[in-house]
C-alpha atoms as a PDB file:
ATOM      1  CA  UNK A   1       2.279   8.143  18.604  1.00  0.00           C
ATOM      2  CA  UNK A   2       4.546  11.245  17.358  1.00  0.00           C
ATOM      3  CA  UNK A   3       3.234  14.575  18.292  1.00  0.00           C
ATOM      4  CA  UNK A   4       2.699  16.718  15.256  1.00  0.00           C
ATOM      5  CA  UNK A   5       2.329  20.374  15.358  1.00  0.00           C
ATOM      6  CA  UNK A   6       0.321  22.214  13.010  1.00  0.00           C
ATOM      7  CA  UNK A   7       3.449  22.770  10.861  1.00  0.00           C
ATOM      8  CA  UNK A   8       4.033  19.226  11.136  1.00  0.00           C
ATOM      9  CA  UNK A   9       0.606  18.278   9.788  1.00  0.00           C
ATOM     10  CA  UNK A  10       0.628  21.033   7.184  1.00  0.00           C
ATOM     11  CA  UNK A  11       4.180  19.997   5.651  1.00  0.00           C
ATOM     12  CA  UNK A  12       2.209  16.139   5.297  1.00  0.00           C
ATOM     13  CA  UNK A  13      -0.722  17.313   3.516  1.00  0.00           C
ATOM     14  CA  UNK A  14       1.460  19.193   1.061  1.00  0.00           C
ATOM     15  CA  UNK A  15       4.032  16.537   0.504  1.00  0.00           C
ATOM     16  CA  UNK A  16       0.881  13.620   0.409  1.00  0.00           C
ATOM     17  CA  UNK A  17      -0.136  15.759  -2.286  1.00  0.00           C
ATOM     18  CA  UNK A  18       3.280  16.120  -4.307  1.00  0.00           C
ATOM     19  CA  UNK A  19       6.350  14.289  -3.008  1.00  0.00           C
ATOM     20  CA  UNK A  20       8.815  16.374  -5.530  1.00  0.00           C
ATOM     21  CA  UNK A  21       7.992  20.020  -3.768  1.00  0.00           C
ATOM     22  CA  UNK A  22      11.310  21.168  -2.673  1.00  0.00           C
ATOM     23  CA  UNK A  23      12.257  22.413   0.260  1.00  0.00           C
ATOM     24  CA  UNK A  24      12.148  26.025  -1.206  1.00  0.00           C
ATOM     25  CA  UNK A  25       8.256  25.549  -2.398  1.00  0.00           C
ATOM     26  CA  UNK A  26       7.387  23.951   0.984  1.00  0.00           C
ATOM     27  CA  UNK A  27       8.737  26.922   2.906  1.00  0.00           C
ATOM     28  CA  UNK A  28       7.179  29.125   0.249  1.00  0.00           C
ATOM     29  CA  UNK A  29       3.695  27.959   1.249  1.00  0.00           C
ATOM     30  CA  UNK A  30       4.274  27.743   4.998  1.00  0.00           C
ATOM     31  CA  UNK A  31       5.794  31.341   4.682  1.00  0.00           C
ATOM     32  CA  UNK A  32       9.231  29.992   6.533  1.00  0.00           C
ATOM     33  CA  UNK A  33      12.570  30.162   5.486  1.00  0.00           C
ATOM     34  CA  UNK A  34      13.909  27.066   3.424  1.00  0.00           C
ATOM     35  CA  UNK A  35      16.368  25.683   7.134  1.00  0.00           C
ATOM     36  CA  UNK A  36      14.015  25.384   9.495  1.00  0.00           C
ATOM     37  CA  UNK A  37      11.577  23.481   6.449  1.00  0.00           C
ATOM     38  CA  UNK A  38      14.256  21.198   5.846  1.00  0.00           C
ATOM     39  CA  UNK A  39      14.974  20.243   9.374  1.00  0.00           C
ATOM     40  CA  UNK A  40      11.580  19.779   9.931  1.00  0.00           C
ATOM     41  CA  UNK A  41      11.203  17.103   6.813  1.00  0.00           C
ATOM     42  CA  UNK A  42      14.603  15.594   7.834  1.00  0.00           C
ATOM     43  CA  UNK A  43      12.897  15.083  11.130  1.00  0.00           C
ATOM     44  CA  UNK A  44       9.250  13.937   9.977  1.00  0.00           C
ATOM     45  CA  UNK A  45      11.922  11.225   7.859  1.00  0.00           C
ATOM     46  CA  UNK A  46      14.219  10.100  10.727  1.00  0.00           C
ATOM     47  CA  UNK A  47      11.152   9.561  13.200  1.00  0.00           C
ATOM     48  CA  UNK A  48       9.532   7.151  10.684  1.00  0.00           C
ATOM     49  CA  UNK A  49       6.441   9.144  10.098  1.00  0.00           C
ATOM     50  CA  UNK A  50       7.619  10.119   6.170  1.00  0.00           C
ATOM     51  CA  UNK A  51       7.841   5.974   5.571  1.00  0.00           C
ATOM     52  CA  UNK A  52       9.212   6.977   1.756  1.00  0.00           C
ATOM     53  CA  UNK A  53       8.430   8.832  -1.445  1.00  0.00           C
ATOM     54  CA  UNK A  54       6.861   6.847  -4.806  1.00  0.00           C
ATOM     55  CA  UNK A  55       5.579   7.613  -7.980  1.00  0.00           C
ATOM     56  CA  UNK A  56       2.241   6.570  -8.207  1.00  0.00           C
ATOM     57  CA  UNK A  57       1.224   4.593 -11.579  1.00  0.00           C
ATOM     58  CA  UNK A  58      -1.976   4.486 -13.259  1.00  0.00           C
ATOM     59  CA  UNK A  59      -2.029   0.506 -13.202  1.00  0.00           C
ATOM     60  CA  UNK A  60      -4.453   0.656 -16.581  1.00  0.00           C
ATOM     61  CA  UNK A  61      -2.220   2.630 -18.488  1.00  0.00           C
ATOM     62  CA  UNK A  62       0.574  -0.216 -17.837  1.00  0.00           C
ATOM     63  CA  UNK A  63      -1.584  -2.942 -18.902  1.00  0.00           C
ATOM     64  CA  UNK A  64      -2.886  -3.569 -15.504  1.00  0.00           C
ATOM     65  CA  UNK A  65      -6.513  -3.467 -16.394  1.00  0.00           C
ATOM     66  CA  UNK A  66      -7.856  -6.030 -13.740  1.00  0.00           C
ATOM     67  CA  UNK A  67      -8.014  -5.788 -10.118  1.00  0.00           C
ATOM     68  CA  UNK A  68      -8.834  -8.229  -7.985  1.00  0.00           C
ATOM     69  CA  UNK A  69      -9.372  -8.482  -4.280  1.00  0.00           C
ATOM     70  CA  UNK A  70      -9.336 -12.143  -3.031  1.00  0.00           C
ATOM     71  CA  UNK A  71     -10.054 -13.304   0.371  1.00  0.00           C
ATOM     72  CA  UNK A  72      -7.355 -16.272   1.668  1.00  0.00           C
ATOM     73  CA  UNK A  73      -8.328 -18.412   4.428  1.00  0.00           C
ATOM     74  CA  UNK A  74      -5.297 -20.707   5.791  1.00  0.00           C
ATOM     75  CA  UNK A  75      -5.467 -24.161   6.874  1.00  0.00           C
ATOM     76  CA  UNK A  76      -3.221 -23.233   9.893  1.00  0.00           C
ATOM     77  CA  UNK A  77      -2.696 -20.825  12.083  1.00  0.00           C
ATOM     78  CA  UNK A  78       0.392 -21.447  13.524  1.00  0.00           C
ATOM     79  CA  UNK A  79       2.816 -18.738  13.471  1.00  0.00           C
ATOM     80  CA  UNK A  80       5.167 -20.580  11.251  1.00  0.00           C
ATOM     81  CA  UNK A  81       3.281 -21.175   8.966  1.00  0.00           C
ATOM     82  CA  UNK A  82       1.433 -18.006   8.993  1.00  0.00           C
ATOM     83  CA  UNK A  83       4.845 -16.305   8.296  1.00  0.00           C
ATOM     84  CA  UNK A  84       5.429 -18.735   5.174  1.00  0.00           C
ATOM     85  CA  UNK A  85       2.404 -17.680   3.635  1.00  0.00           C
ATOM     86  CA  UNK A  86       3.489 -13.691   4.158  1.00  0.00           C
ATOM     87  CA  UNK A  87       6.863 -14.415   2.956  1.00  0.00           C
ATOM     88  CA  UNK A  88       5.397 -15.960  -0.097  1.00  0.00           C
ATOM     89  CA  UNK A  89       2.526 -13.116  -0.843  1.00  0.00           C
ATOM     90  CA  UNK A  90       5.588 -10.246  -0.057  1.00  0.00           C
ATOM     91  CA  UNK A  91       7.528 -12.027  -3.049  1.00  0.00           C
ATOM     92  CA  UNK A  92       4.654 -12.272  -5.331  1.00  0.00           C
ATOM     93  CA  UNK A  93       4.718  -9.338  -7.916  1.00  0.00           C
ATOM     94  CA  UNK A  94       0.459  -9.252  -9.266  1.00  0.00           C
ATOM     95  CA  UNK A  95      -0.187  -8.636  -5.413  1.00  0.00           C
ATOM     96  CA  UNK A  96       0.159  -5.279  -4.229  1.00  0.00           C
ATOM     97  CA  UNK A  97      -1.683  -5.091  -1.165  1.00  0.00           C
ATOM     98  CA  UNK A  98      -2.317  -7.784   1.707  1.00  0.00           C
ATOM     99  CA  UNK A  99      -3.841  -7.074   4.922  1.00  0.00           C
ATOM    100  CA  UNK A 100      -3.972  -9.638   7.882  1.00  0.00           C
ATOM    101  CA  UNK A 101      -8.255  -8.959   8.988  1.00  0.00           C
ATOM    102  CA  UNK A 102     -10.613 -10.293  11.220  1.00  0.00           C
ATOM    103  CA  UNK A 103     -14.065 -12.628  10.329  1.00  0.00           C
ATOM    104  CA  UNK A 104     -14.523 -15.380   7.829  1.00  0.00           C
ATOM    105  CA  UNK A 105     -10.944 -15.243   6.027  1.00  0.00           C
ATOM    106  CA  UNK A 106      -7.672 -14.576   7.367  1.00  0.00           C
ATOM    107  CA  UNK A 107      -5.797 -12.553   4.567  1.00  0.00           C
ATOM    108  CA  UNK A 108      -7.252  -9.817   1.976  1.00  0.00           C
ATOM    109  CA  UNK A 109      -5.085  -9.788  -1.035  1.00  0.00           C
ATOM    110  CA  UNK A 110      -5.190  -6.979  -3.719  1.00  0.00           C
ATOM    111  CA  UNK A 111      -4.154  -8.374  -6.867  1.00  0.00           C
ATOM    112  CA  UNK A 112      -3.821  -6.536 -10.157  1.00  0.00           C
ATOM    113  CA  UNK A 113      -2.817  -8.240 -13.446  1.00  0.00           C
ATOM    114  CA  UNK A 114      -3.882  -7.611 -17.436  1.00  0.00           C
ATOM    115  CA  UNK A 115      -6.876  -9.698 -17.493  1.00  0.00           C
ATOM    116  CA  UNK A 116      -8.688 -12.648 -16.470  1.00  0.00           C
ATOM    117  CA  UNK A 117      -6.070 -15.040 -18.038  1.00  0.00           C
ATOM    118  CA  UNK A 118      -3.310 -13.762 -15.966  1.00  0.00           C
ATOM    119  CA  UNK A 119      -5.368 -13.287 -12.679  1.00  0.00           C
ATOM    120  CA  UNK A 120      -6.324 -17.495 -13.233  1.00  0.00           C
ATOM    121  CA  UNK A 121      -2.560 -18.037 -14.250  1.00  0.00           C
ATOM    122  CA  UNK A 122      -1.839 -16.486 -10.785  1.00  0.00           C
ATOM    123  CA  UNK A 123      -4.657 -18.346  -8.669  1.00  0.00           C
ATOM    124  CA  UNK A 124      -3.549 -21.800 -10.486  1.00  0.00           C
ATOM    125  CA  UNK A 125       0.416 -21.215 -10.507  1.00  0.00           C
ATOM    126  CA  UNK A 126       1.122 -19.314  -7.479  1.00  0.00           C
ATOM    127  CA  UNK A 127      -1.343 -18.985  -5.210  1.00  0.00           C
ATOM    128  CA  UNK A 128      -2.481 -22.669  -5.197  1.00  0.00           C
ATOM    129  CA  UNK A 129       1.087 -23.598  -4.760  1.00  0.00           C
ATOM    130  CA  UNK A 130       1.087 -22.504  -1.402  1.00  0.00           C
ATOM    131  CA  UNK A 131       0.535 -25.182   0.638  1.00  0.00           C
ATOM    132  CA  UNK A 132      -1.332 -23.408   4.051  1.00  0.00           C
ATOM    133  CA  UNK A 133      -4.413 -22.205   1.662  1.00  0.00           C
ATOM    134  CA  UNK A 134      -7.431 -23.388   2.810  1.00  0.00           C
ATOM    135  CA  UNK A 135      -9.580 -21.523   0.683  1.00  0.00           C
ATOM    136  CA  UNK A 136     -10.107 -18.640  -1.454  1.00  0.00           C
ATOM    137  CA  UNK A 137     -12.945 -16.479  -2.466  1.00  0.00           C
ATOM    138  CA  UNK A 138     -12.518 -13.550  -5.431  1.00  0.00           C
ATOM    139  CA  UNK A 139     -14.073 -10.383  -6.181  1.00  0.00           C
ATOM    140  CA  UNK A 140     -13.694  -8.503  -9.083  1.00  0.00           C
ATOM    141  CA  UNK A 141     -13.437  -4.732  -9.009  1.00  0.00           C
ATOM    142  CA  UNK A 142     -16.046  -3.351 -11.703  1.00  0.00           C
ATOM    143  CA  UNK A 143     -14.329   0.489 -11.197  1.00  0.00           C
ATOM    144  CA  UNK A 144     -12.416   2.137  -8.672  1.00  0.00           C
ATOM    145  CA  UNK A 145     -15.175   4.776  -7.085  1.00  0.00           C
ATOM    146  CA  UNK A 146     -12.315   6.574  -4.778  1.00  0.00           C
ATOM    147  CA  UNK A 147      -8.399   5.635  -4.482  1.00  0.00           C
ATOM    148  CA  UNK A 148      -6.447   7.885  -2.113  1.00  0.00           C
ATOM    149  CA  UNK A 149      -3.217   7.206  -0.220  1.00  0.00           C
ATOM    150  CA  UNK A 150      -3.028  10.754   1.714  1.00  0.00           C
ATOM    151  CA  UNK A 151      -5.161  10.910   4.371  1.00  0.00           C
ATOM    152  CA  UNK A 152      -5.304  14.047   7.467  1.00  0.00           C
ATOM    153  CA  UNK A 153      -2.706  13.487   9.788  1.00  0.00           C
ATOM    154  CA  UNK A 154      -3.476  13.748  13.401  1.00  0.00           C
END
């Protein structure tokens, strides 16, 4: 774990909140001089803790009106064929989120597509091709109650 100074954890919670802040604005708020902001970001970058700046899209206003979150078991568990099925999901544009988890099911998928045609286009075309599924279970999201990718730095 990186040690983070309250600087540190200040310039996250800023740039969590807008990625396009300058350096100028950052310093602005932390009441530094634009260098020693800079060097700080440069270094927050270079150690890996600032992974990478996005836009973030409102899925529904791009057509993206149904999410899904589908639970994969696999056949097998061998590590070959556990990294065939991740190389597959990585390459497979509807899913957007895929977490390796504990329990019943092996995989947790977040899949978001138009609509209900799509999402069965996706479960018959794609995922089915995939030859390590053992089985899958759906759930449909009815609305998104809280979505937040910043979270308090420690």
């Amino acid at each position: 774990m990186i040690k983070l100074d309250e600087t540190d954890k200040d310039i996250l919670r800023y740039l969590q909140q807008d990625a396009k802040l300058t350096t100028k604005e950052l310093a602005s708020r932390l009441n530094l001089s634009p260098t020693p902001v800079y060097e700080r970001v440069r270094r927050l970058e270079d150690q890996g803790v600032i992974k990478k700046y996005v836009a973030l899209v409102d899925r529904e206003k791009v057509g993206r009106d149904l999410m899904v979150l589908c639970n994969i078991r696999l056949k097998e568990h061998a590590q070959e064929a556990g990294a065939k099925f991740v190389k597959a999901i990585v390459e497979m544009s509807e899913v957007v989120e895929c977490l390796n988890i504990s329990g019943d099911y092996d995989f947790l998928i977040k899949v978001v597509v138009s609509d209900m045609r799509e999402y069965q286009s996706f479960i018959m075309n794609k995922l089915a091709s995939l030859e390590n599924i053992g089985s899958t279970q759906s759930i449909f999201v009815m609305g998104e109650i809280k979505n937040e990718t910043a979270f308090e730095p420690e």
